[in-house]
Protein backbone atom coordinates (compact mmCIF):
# COMPACT_ATOMS: atom_id res chain seq x y z
CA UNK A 1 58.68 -93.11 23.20
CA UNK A 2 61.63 -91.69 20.92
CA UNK A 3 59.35 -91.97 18.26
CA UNK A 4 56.45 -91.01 19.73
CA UNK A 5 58.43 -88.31 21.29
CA UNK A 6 59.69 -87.63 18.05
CA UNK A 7 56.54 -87.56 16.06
CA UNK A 8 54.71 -85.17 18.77
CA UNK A 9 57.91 -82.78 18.14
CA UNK A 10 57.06 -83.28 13.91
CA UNK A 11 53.17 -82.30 14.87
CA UNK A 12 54.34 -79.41 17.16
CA UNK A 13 56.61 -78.08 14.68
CA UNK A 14 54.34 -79.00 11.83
CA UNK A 15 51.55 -76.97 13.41
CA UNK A 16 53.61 -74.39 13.83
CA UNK A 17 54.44 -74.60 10.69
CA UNK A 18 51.34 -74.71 8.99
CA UNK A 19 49.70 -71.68 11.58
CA UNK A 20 52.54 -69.67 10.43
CA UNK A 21 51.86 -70.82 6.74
CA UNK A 22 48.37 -70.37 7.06
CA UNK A 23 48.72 -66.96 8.43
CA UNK A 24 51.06 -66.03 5.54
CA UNK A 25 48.39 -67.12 3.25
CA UNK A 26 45.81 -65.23 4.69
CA UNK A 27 47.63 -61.91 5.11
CA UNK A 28 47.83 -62.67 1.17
CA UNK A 29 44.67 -63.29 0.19
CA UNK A 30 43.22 -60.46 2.42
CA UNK A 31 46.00 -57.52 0.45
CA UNK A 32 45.11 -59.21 -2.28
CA UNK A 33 41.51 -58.26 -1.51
CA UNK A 34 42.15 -55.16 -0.20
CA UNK A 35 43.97 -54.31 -3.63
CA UNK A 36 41.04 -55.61 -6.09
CA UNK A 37 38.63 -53.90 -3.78
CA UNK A 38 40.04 -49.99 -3.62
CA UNK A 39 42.67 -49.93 -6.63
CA UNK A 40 40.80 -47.53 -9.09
CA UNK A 41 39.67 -49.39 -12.05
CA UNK A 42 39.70 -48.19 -15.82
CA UNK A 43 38.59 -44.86 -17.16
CA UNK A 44 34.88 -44.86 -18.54
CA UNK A 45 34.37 -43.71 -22.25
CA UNK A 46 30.81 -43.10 -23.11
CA UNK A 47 29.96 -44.35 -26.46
CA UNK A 48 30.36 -41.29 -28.96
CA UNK A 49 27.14 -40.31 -29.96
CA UNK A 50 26.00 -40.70 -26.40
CA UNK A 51 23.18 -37.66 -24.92
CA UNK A 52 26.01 -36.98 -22.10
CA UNK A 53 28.64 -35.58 -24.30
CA UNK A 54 26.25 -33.26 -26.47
CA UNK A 55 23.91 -30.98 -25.15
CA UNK A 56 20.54 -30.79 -26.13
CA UNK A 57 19.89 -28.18 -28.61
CA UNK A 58 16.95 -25.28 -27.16
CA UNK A 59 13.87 -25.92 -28.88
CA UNK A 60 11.63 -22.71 -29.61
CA UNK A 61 9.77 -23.10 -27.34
CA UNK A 62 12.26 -23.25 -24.34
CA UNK A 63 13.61 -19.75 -26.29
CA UNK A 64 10.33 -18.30 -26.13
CA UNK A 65 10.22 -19.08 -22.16
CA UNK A 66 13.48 -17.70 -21.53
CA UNK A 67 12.33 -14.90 -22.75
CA UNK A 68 9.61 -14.70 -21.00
CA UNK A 69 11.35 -15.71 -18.01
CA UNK A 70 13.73 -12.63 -18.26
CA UNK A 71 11.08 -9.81 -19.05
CA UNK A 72 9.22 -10.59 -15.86
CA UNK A 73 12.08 -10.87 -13.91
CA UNK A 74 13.44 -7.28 -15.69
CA UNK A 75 16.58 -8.73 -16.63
CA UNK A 76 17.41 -7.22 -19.85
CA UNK A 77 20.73 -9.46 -20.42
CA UNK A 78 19.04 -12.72 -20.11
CA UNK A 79 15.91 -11.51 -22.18
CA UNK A 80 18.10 -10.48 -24.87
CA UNK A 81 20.79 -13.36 -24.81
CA UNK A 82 17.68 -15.52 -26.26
CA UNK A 83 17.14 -12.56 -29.03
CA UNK A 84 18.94 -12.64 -32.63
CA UNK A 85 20.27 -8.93 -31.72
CA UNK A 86 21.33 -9.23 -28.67
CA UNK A 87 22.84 -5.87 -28.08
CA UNK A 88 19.48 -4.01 -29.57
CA UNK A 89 17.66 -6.03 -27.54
CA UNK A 90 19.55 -5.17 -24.24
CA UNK A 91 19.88 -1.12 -25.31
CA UNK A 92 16.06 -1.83 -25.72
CA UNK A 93 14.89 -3.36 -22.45
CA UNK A 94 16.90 -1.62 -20.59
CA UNK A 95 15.21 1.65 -21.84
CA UNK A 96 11.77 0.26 -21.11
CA UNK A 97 12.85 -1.07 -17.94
CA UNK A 98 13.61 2.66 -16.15
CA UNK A 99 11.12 4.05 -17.65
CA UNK A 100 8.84 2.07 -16.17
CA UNK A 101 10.81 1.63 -12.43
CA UNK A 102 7.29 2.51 -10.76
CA UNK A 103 5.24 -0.09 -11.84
CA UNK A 104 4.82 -4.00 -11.30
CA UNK A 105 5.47 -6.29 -14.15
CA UNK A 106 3.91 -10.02 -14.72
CA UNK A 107 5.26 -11.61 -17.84
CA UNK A 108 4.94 -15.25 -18.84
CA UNK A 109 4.45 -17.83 -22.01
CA UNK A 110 1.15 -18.18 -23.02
CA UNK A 111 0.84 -21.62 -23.49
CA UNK A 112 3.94 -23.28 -25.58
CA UNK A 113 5.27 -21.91 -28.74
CA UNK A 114 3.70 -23.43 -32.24
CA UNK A 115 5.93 -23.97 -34.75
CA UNK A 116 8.03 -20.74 -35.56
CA UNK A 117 5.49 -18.57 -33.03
CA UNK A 118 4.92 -17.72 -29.43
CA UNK A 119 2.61 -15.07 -27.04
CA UNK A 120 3.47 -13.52 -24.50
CA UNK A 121 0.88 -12.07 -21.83
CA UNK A 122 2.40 -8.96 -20.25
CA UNK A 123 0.60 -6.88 -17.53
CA UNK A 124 1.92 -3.27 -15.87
CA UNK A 125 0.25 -2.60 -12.53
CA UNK A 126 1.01 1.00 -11.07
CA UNK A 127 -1.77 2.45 -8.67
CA UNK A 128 -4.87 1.66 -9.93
CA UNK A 129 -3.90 1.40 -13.57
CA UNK A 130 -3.77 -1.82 -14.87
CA UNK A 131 -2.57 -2.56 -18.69
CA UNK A 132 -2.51 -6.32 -19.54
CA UNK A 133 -1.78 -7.38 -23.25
CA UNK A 134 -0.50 -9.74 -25.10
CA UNK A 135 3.32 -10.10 -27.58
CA UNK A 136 3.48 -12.17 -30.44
CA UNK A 137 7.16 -13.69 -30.99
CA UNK A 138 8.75 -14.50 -33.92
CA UNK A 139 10.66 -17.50 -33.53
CA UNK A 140 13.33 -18.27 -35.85
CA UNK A 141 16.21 -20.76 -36.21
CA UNK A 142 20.36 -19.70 -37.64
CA UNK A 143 22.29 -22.46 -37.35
CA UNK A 144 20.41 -24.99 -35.58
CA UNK A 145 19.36 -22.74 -32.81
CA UNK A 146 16.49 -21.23 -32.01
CA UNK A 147 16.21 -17.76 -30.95
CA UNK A 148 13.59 -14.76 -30.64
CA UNK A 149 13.71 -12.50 -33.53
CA UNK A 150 14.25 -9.06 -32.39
CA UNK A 151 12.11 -6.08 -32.92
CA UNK A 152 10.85 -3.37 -30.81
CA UNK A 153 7.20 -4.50 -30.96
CA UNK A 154 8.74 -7.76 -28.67
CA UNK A 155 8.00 -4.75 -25.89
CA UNK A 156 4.39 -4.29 -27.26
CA UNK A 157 3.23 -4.97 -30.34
CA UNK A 158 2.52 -1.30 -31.28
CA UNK A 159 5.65 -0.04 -30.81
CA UNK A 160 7.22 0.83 -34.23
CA UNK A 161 11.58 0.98 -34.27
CA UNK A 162 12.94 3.01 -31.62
CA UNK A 163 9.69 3.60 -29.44
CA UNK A 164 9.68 2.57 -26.06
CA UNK A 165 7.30 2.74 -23.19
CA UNK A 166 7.03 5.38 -20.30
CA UNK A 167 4.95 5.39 -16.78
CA UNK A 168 3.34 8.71 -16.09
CA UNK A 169 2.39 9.87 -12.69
CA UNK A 170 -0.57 13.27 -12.46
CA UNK A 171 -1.11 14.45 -9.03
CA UNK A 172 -4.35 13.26 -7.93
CA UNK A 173 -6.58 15.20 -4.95
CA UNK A 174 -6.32 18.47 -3.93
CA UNK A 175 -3.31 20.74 -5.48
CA UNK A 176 -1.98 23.52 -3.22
CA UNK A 177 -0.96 26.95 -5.54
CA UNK A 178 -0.18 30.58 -5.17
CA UNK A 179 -2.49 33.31 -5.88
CA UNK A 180 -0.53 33.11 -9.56
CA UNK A 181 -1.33 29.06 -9.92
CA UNK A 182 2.24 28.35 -9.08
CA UNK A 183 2.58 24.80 -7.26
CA UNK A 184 3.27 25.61 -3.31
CA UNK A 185 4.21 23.17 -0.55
CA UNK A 186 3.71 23.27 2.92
CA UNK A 187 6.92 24.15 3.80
CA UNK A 188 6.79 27.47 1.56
CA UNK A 189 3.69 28.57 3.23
CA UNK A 190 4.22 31.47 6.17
CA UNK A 191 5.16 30.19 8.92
CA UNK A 192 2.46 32.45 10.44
CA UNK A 193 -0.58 30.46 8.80
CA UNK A 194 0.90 27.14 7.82
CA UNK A 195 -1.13 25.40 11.36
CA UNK A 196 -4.51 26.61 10.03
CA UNK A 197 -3.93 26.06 5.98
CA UNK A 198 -3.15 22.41 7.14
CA UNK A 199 -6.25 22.21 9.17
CA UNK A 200 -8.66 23.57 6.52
CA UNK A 201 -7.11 21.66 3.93
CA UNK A 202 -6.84 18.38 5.87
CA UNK A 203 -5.88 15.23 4.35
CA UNK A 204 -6.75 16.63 1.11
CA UNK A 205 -3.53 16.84 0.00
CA UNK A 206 -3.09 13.03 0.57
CA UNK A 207 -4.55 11.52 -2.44
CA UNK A 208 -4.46 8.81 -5.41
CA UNK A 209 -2.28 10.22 -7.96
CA UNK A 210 -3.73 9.16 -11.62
CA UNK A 211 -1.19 7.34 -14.19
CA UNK A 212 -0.77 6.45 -17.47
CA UNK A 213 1.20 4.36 -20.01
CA UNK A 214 2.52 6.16 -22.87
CA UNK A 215 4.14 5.07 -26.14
CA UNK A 216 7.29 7.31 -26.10
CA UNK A 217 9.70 8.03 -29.08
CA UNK A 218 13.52 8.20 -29.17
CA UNK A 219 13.57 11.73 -27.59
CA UNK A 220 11.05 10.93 -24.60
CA UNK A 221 8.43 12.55 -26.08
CA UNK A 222 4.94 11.05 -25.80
CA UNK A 223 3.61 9.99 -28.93
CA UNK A 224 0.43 7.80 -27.69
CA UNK A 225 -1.27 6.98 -25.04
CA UNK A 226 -2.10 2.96 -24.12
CA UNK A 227 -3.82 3.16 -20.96
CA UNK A 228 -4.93 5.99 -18.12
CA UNK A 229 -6.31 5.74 -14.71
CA UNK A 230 -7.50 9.37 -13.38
CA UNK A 231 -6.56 10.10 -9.95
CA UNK A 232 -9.03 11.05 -7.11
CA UNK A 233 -9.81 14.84 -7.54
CA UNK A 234 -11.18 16.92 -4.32
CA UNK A 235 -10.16 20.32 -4.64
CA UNK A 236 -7.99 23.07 -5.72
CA UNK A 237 -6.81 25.32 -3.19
CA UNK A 238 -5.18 28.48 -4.04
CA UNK A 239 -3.48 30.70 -1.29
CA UNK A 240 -3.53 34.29 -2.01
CA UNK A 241 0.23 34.92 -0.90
CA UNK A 242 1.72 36.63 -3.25
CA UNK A 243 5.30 35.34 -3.13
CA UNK A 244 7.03 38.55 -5.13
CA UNK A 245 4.87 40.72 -1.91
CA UNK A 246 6.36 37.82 0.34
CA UNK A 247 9.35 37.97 -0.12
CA UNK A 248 10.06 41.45 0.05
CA UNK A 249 8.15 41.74 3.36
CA UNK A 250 10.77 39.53 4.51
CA UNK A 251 13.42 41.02 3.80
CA UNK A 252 11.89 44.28 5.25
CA UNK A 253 11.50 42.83 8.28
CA UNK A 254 14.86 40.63 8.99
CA UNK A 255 16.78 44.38 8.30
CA UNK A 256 15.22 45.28 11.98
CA UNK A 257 17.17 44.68 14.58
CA UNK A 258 13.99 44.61 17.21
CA UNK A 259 10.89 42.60 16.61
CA UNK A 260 9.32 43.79 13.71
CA UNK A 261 5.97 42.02 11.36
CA UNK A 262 4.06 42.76 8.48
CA UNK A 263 0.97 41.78 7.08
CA UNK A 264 0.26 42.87 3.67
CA UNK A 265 -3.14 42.95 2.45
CA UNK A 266 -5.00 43.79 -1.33
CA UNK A 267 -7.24 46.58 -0.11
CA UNK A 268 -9.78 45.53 -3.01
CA UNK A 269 -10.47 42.25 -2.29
CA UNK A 270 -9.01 41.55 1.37
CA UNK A 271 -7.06 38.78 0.22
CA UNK A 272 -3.67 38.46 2.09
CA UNK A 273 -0.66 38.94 -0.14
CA UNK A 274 1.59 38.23 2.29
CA UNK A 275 2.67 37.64 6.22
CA UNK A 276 6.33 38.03 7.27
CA UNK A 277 8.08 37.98 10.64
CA UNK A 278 11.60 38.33 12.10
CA UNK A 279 13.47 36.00 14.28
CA UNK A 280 13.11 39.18 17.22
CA UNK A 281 9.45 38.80 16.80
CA UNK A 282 9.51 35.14 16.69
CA UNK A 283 11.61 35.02 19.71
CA UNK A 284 9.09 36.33 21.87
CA UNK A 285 6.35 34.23 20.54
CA UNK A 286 4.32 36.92 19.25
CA UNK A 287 1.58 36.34 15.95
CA UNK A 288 0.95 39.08 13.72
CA UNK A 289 -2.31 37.63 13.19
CA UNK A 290 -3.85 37.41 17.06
CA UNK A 291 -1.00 39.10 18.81
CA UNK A 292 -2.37 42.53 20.54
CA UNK A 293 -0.28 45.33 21.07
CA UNK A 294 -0.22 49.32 21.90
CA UNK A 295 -1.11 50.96 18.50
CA UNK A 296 0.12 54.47 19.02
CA UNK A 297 -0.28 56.66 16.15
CA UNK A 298 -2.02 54.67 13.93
CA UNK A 299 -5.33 54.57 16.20
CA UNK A 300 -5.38 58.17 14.32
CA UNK A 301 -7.22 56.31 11.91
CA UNK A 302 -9.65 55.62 14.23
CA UNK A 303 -10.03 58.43 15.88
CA UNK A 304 -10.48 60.98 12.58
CA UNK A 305 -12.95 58.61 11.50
CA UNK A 306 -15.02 59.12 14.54
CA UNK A 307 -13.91 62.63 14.62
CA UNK A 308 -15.86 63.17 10.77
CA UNK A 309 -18.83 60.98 11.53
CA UNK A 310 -19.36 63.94 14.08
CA UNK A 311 -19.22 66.45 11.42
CA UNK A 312 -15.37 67.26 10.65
CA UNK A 313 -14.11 67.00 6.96
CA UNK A 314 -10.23 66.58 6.45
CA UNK A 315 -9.98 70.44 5.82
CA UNK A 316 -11.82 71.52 9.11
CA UNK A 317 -9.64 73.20 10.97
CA UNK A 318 -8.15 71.95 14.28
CA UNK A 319 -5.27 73.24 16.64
CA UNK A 320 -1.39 71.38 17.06
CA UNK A 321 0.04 73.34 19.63
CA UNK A 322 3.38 71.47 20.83
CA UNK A 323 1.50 70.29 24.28
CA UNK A 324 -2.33 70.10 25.71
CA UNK A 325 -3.82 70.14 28.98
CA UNK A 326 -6.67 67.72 29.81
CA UNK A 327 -8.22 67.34 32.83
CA UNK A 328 -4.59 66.81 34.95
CA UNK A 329 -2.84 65.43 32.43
CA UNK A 330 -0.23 66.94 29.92
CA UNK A 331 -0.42 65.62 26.06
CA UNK A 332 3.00 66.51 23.92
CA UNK A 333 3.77 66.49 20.61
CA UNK A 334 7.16 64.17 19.47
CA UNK A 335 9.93 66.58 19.98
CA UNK A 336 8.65 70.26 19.40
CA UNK A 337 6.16 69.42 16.76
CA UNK A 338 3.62 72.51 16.64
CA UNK A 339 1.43 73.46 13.03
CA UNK A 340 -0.09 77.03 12.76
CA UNK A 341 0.82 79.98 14.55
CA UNK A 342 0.36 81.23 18.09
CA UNK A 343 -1.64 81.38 19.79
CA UNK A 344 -4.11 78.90 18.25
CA UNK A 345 -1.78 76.82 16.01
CA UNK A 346 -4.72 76.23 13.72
CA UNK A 347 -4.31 73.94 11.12
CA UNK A 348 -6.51 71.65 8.55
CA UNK A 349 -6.79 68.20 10.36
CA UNK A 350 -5.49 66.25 6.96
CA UNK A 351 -2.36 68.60 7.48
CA UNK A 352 -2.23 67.41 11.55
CA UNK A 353 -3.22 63.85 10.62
CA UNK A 354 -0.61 63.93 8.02
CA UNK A 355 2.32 65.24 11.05
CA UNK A 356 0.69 62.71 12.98
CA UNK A 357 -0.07 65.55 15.85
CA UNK A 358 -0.62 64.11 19.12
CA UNK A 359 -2.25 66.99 20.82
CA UNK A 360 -5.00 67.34 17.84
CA UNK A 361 -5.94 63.69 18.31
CA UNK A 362 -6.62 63.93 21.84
CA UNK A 363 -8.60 67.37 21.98
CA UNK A 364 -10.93 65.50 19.37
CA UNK A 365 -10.72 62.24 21.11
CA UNK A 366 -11.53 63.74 24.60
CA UNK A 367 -14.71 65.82 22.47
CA UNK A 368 -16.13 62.74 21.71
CA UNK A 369 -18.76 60.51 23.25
CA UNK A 370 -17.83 57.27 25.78
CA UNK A 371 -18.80 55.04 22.42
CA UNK A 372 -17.76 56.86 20.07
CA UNK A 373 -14.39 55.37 18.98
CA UNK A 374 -15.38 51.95 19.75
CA UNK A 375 -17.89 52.48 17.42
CA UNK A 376 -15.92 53.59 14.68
CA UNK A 377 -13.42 51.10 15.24
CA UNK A 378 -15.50 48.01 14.59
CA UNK A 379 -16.48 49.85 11.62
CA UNK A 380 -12.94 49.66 10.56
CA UNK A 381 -12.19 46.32 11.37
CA UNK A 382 -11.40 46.10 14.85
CA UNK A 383 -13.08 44.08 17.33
CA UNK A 384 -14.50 42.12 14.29
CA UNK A 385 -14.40 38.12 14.54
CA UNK A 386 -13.64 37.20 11.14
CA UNK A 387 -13.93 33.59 10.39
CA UNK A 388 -11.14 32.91 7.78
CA UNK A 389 -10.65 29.82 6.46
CA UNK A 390 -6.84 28.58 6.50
CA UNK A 391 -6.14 31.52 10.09
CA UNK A 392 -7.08 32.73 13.05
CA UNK A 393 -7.11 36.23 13.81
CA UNK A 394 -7.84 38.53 16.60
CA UNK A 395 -8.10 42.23 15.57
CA UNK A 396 -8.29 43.82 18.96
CA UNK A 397 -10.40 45.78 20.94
CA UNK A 398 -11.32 49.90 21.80
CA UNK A 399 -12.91 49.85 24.69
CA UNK A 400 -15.66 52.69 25.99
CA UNK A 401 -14.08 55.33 27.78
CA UNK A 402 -16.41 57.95 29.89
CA UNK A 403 -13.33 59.62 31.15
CA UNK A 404 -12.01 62.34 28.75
CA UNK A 405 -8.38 62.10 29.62
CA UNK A 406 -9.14 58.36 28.84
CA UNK A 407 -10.67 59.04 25.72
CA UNK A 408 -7.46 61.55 25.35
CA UNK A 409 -5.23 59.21 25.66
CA UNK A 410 -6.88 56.24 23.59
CA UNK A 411 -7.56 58.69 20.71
CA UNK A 412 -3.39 59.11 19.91
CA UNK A 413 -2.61 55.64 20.86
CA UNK A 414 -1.47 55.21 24.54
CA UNK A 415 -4.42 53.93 26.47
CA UNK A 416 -6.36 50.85 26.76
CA UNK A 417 -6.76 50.17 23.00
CA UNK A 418 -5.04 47.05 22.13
CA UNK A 419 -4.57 46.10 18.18
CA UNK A 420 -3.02 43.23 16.41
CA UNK A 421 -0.61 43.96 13.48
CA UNK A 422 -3.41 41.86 11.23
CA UNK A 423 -6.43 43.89 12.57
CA UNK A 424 -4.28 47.32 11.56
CA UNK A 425 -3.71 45.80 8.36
CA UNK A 426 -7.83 45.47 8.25
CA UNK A 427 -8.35 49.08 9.21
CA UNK A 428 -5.78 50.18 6.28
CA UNK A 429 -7.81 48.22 3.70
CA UNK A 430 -10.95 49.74 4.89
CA UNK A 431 -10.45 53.41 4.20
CA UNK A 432 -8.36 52.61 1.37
CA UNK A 433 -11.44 50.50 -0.03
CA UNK A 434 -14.41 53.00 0.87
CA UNK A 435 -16.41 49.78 2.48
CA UNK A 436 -15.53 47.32 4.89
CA UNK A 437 -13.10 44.23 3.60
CA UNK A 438 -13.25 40.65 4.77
CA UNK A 439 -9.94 39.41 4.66
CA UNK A 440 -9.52 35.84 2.54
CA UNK A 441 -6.35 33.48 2.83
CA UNK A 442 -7.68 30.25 0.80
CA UNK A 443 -9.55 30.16 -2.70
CA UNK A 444 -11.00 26.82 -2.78
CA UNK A 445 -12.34 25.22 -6.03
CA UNK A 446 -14.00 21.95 -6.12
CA UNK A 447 -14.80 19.53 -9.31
CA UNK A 448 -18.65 19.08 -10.13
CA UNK A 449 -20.31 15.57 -8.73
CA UNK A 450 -20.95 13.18 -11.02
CA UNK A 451 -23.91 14.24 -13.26
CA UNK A 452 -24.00 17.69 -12.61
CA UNK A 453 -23.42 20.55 -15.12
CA UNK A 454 -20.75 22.78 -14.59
CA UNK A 455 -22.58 25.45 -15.30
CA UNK A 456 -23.23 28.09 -12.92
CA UNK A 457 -27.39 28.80 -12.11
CA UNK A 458 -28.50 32.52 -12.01
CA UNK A 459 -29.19 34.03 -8.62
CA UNK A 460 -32.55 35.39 -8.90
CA UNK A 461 -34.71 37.15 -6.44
CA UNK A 462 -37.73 36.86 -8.34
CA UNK A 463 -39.03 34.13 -10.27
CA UNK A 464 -36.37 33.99 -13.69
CA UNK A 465 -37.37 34.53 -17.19
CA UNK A 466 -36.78 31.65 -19.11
């Protein structure tokens, strides 16, 4: 039992032994692995002639697309890079770059390069202008490299040393000028007319502009044109505003304090030089074109017109005293005005019309028939609808008048009658022109169609001799 106590104590402890052993060995064998499996092994050397340590060398062709690559792209630093003047090349591209911001590039290899040669297809697209062409390169090779020999013609191959290329833009459609053929916006047209111009001219001012590509030399200038697209052409449209006549009605008007207008007409033609309001007119939202107002003494016009229809002349004579009776009503003069002598105060009517007498103007104005002045007014101008193209006017009205203290009263200016600063302005050109004027605002010239001369036919009204 000793022994075989003995012996199970030797297994017990030799088990223990060996487990303990055995564990030892494993932890071993496992950092052993653990060691051969993440310890970092021996630096690799590639063999010396091996593709990894030297780059491949561009061949021409990969030049030639490079180059491509950065005209398209409008890179001038990475076009030129792949040049064998790099710094003429960038100045160059550059250049041609702004000048022609406005426009769409497409550039690309055509095909693969061929020995010591490569194309280039180039297109500009601005509007409807469309220039495609084609650059031959000139490959060459310093050093073992491969680059794009440099000249100007690698832009296009017409362009001799220190041309470039330039994008130019010609208003197409309708053009808006002065009477003089200077270039006018909308916002420099009278404030006063610029609703109607924009309605008679429309969306004629909204058109294709033409373009074209020019060969330009070192100064800008153009030296030859490549390629032009025309724009769209509708019309010219002149406005007679004079802007020297303009601008000095104006300032007329903004050195009155109260509201104050003027509309300036050329008595010859009727054409309107110019239109100018102040902000005290303005404010009250008043038009000097179909505004009516009280015309006091300038009716006078009117009313000696009527007054030598009827068989006065401007040396007939008339009477000024300083006041007139008519019917129950009292006409005086401005302040103490009185022409001629007592007890009459005859006078010739140029010299009243001149003084601007109020109590001639209504003796002759009361003399006259219930149509009378109407009559001669429309001959002057007012009550007229004009139809002008680019305004709208309203000239005013002189109504009949059976009553002679209404017809008094109407003939100096401080009845019924109602006038608008244009249709005065109509009345002026009238006697100044012997005939009646039609007032203009817009000259409007439009191209010939397509297959039609520009020459002008003779207006016959009988058959023409050939």
């Amino acid at each position: 039992m000793t022994l075989k106590g003995g012996l199970n104590f030797m297994q017990s402890k030799t088990r223990w032994w060996i487990l303990g052993t055995g564990g030892t060995a494993v932890v071993v064998v496992l950092s052993m692995a653990g060691y051969l499996l993440l310890a970092p092994g021996p630096a690799y050397v590639p063999p010396q002639n091996s593709p990894a340590t030297q780059p491949q060398a561009l061949t021409a062709d990969d030049v030639a697309h490079a180059y491509a690559q950065g005209f398209e792209t409008l890179d001038p630093t990475a076009a030129a890079k792949v040049t064998d003047d790099p710094t003429a090349a960038t100045a160059a591209l550059t250049l041609v770059f702004k000048n022609m911001s406005n426009a769409r590039l497409t550039a690309s290899l055509a095909g693969n390069a061929v020995g010591d040669t490569a194309s280039m297809n180039v297109d500009w697209h601005s509007g409807q202008l469309d220039m495609a062409y084609q650059v031959p390169l000139k490959m060459v090779q310093a050093n073992g490299k491969w680059a794009v020999h440099w000249t100007d013609a690698d832009i296009h191959p017409e362009l001799a040393k220190g041309q470039s290329l330039a994008l130019r833009t010609t208003p197409g459609g309708s053009s808006l000028t002065d009477r003089n053929g200077q270039p006018m916006t909308m916002d420099s047209v009278p404030k006063s007319v610029k609703a109607g111009v924009q309605q008679a001219i429309g969306g004629d001012l909204q058109a294709v502009d033409g373009h074209s590509i020019t060969i330009v030399d070192a100064t800008g200038t153009d030296v030859k044109t490549l390629e032009q697209k025309e724009g769209t052409k509708k019309a010219a449209y002149a406005l007679t505003i004079d802007g020297t006549v303009q601008a000095a009605a104006q300032k007329a008007v903004d050195g009155v304090q109260g509201a104050a207008t003027i509309v300036a007409l050329q008595a010859s033609t009727g054409e309107v030089l110019g239109i100018a309001t102040n902000s005290a007119f303005d404010s009250g939202n008043l038009s000097p074109l179909t505004g009516t107002f009280p015309p006091g003494s300038t009716i006078k016009i009117v009313t000696a017109t009527a007054a030598i229809e009827h068989g006065l002349t401007a040396n007939s004579t008339v009477n000024c005293p300083n006041t007139v009776h008519i019917g129950p009503r009292t006409i005086p003069n401005e302040d103490t005005l009185k022409l001629g002598s007592p007890p009459d105060y005859a006078t010739a009517m140029h010299e009243a019309f001149a003084y601007s007498c109020n109590t001639t103007f209504a003796q002759l104005a009361a003399n006259l028939g219930a149509n009378d002045l109407p009559t001669a007014a429309h001959q002057l101008g007012l009550g007229v609808d004009f139809d002008i193209p680019g305004m709208t006017t309203n000239t005013g009205r002189i109504d009949a008048a059976s009553d002679e203290v209404d017809r008094a009263v109407d003939g100096f200016g401080q009845g019924t009658d109602l006038v608008s600063p244009f249709g005065m302005a109509v009345v002026a050109a009238t006697v100044h022109n012997g005939h009646a004027t039609t007032p203009m605002l817009l000259r409007v010239s439009r191209p010939p169609r397509p297959g039609r001369s520009r020459r002008r036919r003779r207006a016959c009204s009988t058959r023409c001799a050939p």
